[in-house]
PDB file of N, CA and C in Angstrom:
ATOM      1  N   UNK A   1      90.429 112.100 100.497  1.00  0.00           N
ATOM      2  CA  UNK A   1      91.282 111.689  99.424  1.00  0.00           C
ATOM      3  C   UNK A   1      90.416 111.025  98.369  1.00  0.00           C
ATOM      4  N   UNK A   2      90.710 111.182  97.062  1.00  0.00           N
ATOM      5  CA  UNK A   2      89.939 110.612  95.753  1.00  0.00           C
ATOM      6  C   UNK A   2      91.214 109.816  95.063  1.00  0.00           C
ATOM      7  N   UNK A   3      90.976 108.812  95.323  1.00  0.00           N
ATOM      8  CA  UNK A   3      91.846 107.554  94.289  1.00  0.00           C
ATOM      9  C   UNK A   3      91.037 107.675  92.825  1.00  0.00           C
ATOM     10  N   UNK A   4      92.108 108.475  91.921  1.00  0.00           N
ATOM     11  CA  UNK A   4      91.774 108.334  90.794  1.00  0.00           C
ATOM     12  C   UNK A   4      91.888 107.619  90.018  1.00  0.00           C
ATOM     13  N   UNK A   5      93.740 107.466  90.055  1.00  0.00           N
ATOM     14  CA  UNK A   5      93.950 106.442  89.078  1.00  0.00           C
ATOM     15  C   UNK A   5      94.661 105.353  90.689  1.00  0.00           C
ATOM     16  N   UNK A   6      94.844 104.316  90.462  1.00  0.00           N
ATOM     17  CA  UNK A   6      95.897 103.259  91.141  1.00  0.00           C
ATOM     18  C   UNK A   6      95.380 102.053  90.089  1.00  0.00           C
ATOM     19  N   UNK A   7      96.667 102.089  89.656  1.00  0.00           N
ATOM     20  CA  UNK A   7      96.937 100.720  88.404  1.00  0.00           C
ATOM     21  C   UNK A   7      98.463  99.869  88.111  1.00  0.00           C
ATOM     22  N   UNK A   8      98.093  98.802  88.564  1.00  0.00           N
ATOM     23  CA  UNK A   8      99.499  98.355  88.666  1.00  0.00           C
ATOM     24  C   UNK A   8      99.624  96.991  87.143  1.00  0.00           C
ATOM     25  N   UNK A   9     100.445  97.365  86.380  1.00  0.00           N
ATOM     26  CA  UNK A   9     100.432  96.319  85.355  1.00  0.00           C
ATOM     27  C   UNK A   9     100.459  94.830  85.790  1.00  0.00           C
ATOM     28  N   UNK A  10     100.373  94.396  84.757  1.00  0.00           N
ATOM     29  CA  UNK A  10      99.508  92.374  85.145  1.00  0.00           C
ATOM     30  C   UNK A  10     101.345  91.982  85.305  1.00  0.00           C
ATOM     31  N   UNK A  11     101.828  92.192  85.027  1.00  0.00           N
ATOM     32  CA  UNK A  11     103.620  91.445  85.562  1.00  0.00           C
ATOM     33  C   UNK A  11     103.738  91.506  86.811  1.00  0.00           C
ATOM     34  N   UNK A  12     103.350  93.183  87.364  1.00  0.00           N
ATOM     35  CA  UNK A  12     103.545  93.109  88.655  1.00  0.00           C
ATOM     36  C   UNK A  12     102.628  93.190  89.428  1.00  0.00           C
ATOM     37  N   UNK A  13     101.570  92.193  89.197  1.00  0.00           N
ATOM     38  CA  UNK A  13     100.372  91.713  90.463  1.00  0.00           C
ATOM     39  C   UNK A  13     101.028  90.756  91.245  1.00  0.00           C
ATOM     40  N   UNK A  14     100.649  91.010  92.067  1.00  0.00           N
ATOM     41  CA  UNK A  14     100.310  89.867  93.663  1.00  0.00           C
ATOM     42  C   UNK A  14     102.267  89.902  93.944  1.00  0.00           C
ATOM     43  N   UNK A  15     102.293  91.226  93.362  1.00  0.00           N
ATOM     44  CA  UNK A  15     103.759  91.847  94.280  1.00  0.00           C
ATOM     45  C   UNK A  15     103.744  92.090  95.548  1.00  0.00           C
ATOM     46  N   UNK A  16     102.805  92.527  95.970  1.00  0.00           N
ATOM     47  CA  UNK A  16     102.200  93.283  97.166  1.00  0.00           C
ATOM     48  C   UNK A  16     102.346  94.915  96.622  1.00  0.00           C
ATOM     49  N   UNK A  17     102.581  95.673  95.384  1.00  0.00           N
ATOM     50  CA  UNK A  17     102.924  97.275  95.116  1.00  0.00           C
ATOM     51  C   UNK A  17     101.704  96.959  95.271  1.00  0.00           C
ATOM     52  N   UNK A  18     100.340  97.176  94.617  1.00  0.00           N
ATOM     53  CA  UNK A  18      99.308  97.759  95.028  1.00  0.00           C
ATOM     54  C   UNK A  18      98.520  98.296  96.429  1.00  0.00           C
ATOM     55  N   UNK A  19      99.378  97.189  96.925  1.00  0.00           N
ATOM     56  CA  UNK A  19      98.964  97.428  98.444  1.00  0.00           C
ATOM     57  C   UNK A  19      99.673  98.292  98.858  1.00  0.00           C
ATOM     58  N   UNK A  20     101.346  98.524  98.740  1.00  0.00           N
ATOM     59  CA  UNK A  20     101.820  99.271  99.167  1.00  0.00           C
ATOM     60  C   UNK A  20     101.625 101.001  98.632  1.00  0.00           C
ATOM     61  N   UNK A  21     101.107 100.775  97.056  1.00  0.00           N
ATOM     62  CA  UNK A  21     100.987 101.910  97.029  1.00  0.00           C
ATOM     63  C   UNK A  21      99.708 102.949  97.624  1.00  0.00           C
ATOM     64  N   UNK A  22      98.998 102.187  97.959  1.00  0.00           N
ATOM     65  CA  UNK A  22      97.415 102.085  98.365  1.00  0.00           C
ATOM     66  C   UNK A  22      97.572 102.765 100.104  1.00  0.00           C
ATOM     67  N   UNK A  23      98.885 101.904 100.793  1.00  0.00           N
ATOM     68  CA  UNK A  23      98.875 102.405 102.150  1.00  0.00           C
ATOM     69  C   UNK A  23      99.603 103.410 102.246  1.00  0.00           C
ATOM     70  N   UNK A  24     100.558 103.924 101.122  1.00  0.00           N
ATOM     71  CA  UNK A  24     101.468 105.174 101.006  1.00  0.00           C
ATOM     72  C   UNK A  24     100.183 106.291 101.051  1.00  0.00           C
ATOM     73  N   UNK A  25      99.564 106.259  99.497  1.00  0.00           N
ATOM     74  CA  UNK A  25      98.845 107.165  99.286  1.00  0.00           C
ATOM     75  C   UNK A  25      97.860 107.430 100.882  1.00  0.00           C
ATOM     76  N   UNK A  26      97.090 106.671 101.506  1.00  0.00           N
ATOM     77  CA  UNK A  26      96.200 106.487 102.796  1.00  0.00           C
ATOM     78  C   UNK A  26      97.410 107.014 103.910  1.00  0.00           C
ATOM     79  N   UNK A  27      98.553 107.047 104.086  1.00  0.00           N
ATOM     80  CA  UNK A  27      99.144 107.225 104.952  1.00  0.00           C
ATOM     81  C   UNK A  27      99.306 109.379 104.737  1.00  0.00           C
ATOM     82  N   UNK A  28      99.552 109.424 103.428  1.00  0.00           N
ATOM     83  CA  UNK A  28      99.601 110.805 102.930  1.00  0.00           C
ATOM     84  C   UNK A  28      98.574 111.460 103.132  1.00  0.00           C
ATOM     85  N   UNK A  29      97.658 111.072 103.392  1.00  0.00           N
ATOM     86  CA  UNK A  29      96.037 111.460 103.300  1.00  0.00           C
ATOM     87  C   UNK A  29      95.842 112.003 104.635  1.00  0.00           C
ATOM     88  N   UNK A  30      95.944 110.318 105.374  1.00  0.00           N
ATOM     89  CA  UNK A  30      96.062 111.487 107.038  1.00  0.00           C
ATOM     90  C   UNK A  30      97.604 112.387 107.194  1.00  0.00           C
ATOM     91  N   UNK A  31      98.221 112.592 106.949  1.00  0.00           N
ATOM     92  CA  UNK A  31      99.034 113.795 106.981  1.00  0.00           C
ATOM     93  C   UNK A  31      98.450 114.783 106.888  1.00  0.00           C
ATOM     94  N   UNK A  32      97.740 114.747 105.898  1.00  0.00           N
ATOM     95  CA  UNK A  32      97.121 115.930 104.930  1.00  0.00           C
ATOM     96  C   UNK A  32      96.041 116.009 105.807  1.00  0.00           C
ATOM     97  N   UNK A  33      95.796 115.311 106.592  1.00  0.00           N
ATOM     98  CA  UNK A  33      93.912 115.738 107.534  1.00  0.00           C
ATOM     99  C   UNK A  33      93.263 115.415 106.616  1.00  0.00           C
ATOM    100  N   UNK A  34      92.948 114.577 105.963  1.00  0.00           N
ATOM    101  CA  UNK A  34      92.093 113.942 104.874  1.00  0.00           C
ATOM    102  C   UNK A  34      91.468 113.346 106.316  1.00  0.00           C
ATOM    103  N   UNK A  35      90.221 112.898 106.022  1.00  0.00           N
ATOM    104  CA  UNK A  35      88.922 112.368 106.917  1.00  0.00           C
ATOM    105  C   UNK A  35      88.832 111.083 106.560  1.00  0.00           C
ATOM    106  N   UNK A  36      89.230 110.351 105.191  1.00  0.00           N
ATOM    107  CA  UNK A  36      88.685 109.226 104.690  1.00  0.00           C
ATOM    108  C   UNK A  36      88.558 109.663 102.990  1.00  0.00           C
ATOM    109  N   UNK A  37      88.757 108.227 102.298  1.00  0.00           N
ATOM    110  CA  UNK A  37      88.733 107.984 100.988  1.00  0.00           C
ATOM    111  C   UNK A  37      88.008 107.933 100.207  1.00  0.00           C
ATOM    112  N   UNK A  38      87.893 107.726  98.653  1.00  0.00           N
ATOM    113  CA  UNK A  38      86.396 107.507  98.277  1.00  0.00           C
ATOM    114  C   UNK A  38      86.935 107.361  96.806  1.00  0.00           C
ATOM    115  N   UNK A  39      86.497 106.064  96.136  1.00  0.00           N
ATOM    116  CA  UNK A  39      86.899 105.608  94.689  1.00  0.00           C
ATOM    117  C   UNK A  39      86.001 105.559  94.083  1.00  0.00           C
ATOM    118  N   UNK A  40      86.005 105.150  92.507  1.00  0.00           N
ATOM    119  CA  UNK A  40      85.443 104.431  91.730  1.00  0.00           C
ATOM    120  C   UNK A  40      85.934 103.356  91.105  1.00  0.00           C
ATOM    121  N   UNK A  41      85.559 101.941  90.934  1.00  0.00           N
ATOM    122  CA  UNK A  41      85.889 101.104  90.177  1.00  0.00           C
ATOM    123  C   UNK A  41      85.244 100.478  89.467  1.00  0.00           C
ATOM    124  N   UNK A  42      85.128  99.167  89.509  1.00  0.00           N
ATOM    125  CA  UNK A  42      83.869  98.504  88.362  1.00  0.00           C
ATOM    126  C   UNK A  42      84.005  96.829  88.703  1.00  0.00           C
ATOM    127  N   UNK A  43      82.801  96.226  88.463  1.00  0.00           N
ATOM    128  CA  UNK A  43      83.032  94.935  89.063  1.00  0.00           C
ATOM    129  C   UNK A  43      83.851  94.098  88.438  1.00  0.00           C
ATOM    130  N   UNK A  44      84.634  94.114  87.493  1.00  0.00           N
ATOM    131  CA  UNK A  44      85.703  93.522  87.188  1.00  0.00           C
ATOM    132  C   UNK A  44      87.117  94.245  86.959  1.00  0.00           C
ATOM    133  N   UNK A  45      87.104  95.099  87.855  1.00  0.00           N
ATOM    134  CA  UNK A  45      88.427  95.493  88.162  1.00  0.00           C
ATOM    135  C   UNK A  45      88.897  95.145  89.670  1.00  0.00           C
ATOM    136  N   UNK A  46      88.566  96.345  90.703  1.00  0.00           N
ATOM    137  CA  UNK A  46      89.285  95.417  91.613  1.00  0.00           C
ATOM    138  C   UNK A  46      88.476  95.654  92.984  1.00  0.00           C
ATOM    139  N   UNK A  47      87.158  95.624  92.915  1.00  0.00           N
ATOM    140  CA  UNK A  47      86.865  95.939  94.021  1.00  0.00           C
ATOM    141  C   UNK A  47      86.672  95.138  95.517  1.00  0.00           C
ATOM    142  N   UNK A  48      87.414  93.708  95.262  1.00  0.00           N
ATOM    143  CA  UNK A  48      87.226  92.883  96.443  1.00  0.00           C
ATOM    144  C   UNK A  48      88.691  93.261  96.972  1.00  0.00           C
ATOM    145  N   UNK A  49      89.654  93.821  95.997  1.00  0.00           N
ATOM    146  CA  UNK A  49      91.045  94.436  96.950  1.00  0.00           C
ATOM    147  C   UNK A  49      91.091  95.520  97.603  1.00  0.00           C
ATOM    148  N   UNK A  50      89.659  96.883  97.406  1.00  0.00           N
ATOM    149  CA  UNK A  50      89.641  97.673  98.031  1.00  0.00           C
ATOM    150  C   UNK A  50      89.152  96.977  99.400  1.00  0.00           C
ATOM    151  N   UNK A  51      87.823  96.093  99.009  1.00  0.00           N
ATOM    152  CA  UNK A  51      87.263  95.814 100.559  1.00  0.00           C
ATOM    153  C   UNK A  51      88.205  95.191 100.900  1.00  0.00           C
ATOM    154  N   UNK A  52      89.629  94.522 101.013  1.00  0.00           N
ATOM    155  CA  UNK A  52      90.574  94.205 102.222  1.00  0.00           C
ATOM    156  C   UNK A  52      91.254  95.102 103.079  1.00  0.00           C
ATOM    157  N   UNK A  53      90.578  96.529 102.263  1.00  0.00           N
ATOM    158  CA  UNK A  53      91.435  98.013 103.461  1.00  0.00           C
ATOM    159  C   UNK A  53      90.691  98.234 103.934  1.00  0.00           C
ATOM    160  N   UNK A  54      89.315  97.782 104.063  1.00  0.00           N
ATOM    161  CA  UNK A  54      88.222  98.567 104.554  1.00  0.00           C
ATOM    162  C   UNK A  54      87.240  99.106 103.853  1.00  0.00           C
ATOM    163  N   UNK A  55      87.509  99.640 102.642  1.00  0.00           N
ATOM    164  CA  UNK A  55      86.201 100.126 101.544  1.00  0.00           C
ATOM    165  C   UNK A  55      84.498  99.479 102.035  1.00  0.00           C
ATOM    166  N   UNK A  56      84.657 100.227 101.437  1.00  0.00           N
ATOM    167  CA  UNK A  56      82.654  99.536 101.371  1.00  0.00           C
ATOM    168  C   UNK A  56      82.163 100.445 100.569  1.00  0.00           C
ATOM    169  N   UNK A  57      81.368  99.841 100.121  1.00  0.00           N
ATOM    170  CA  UNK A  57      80.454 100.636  98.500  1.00  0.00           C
ATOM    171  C   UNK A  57      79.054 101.224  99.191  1.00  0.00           C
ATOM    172  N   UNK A  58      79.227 102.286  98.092  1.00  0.00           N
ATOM    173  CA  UNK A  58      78.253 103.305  98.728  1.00  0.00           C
ATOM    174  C   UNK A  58      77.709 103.572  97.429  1.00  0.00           C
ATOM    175  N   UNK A  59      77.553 103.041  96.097  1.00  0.00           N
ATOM    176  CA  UNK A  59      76.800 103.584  95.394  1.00  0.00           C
ATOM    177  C   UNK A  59      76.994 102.503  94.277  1.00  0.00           C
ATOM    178  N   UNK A  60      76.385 102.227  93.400  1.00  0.00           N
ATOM    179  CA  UNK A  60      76.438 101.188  92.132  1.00  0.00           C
ATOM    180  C   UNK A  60      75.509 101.816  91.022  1.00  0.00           C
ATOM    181  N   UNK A  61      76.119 101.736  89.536  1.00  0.00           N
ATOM    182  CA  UNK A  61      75.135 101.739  88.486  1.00  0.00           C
ATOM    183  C   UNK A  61      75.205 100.023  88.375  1.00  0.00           C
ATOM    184  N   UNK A  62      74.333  99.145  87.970  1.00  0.00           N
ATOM    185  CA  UNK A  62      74.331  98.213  87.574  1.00  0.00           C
ATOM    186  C   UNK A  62      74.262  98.185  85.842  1.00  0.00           C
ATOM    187  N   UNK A  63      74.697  97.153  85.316  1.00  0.00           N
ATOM    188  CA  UNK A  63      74.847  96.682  83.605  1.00  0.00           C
ATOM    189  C   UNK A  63      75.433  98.046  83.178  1.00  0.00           C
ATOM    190  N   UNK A  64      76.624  98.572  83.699  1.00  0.00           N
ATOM    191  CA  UNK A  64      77.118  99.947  83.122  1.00  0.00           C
ATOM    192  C   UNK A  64      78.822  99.621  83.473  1.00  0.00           C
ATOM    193  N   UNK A  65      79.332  99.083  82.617  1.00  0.00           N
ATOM    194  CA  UNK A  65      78.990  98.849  81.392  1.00  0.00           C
ATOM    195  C   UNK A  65      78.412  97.554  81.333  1.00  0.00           C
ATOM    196  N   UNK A  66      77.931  97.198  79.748  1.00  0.00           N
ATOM    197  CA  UNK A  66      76.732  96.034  79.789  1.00  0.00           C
ATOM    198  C   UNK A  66      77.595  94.919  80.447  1.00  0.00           C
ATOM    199  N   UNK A  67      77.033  93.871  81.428  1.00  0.00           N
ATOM    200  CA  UNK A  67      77.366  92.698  81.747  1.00  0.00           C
ATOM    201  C   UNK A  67      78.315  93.052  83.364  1.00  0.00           C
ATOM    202  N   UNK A  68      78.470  94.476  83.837  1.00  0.00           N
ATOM    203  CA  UNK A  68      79.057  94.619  84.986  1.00  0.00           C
ATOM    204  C   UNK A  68      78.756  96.038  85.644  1.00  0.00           C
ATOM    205  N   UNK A  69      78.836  96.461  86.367  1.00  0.00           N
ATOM    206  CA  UNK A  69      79.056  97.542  87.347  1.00  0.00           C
ATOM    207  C   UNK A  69      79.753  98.476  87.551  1.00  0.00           C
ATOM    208  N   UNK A  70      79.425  99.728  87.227  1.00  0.00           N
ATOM    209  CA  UNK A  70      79.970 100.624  88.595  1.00  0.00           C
ATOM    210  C   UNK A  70      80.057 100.781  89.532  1.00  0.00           C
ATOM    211  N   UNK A  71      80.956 100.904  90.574  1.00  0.00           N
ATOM    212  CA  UNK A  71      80.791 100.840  91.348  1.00  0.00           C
ATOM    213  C   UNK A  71      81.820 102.082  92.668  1.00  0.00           C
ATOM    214  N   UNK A  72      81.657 102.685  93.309  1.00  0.00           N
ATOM    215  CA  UNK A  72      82.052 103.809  94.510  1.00  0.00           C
ATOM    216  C   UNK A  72      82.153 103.419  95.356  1.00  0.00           C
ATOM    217  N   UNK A  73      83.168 103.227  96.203  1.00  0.00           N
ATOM    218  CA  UNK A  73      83.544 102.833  97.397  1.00  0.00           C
ATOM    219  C   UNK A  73      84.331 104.088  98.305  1.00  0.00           C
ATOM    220  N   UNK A  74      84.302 103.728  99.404  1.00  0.00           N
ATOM    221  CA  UNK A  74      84.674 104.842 100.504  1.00  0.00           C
ATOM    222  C   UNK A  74      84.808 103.975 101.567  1.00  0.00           C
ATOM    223  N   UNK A  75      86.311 104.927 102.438  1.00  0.00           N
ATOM    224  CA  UNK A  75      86.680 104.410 103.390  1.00  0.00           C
ATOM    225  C   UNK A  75      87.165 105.411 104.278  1.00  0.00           C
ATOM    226  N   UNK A  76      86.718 105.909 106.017  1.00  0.00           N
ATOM    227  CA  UNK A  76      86.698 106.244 106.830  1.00  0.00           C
ATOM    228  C   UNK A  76      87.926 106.458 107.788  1.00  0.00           C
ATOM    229  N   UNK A  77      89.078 106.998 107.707  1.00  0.00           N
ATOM    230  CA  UNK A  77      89.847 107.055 108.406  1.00  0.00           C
ATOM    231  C   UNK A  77      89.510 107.213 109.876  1.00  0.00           C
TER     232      UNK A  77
END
């Protein structure tokens, strides 16, 4: 599975939807025989909420954009 977009507007943070939509989509995935996940984000978006499912980063541009990160994460069903 490739998380392209998952974006939840600033009203409805710390709803718990991100999470839920996060374990819908992961739940669809193994249906589908998906093996495991694999994103992109950036260090000031959200990547300490992927590592609470498990993520772990597997690749970084650093100062891209200037002052933060790219960053790829993947997670292993």
């Amino acid at each position: 599975m490739f998380v392209d977009w998952l974006w939840v507007r600033p009203s409805s943070r710390k709803t718990g939807l991100g999470t839920r939509l996060l374990e819908k989509a992961e739940a669809v995935a193994r249906e589908r025989g998906c093996l495991g996940a694999h994103l992109e984000t950036f260090t000031f978006q959200a990547p300490d909420f992927y590592r609470r499912f498990g993520y772990e980063e597997f690749g970084r541009i650093d100062n891209y954009p200037p002052g933060h990160a790219t960053i790829w994460m993947k997670k292993t069903f």
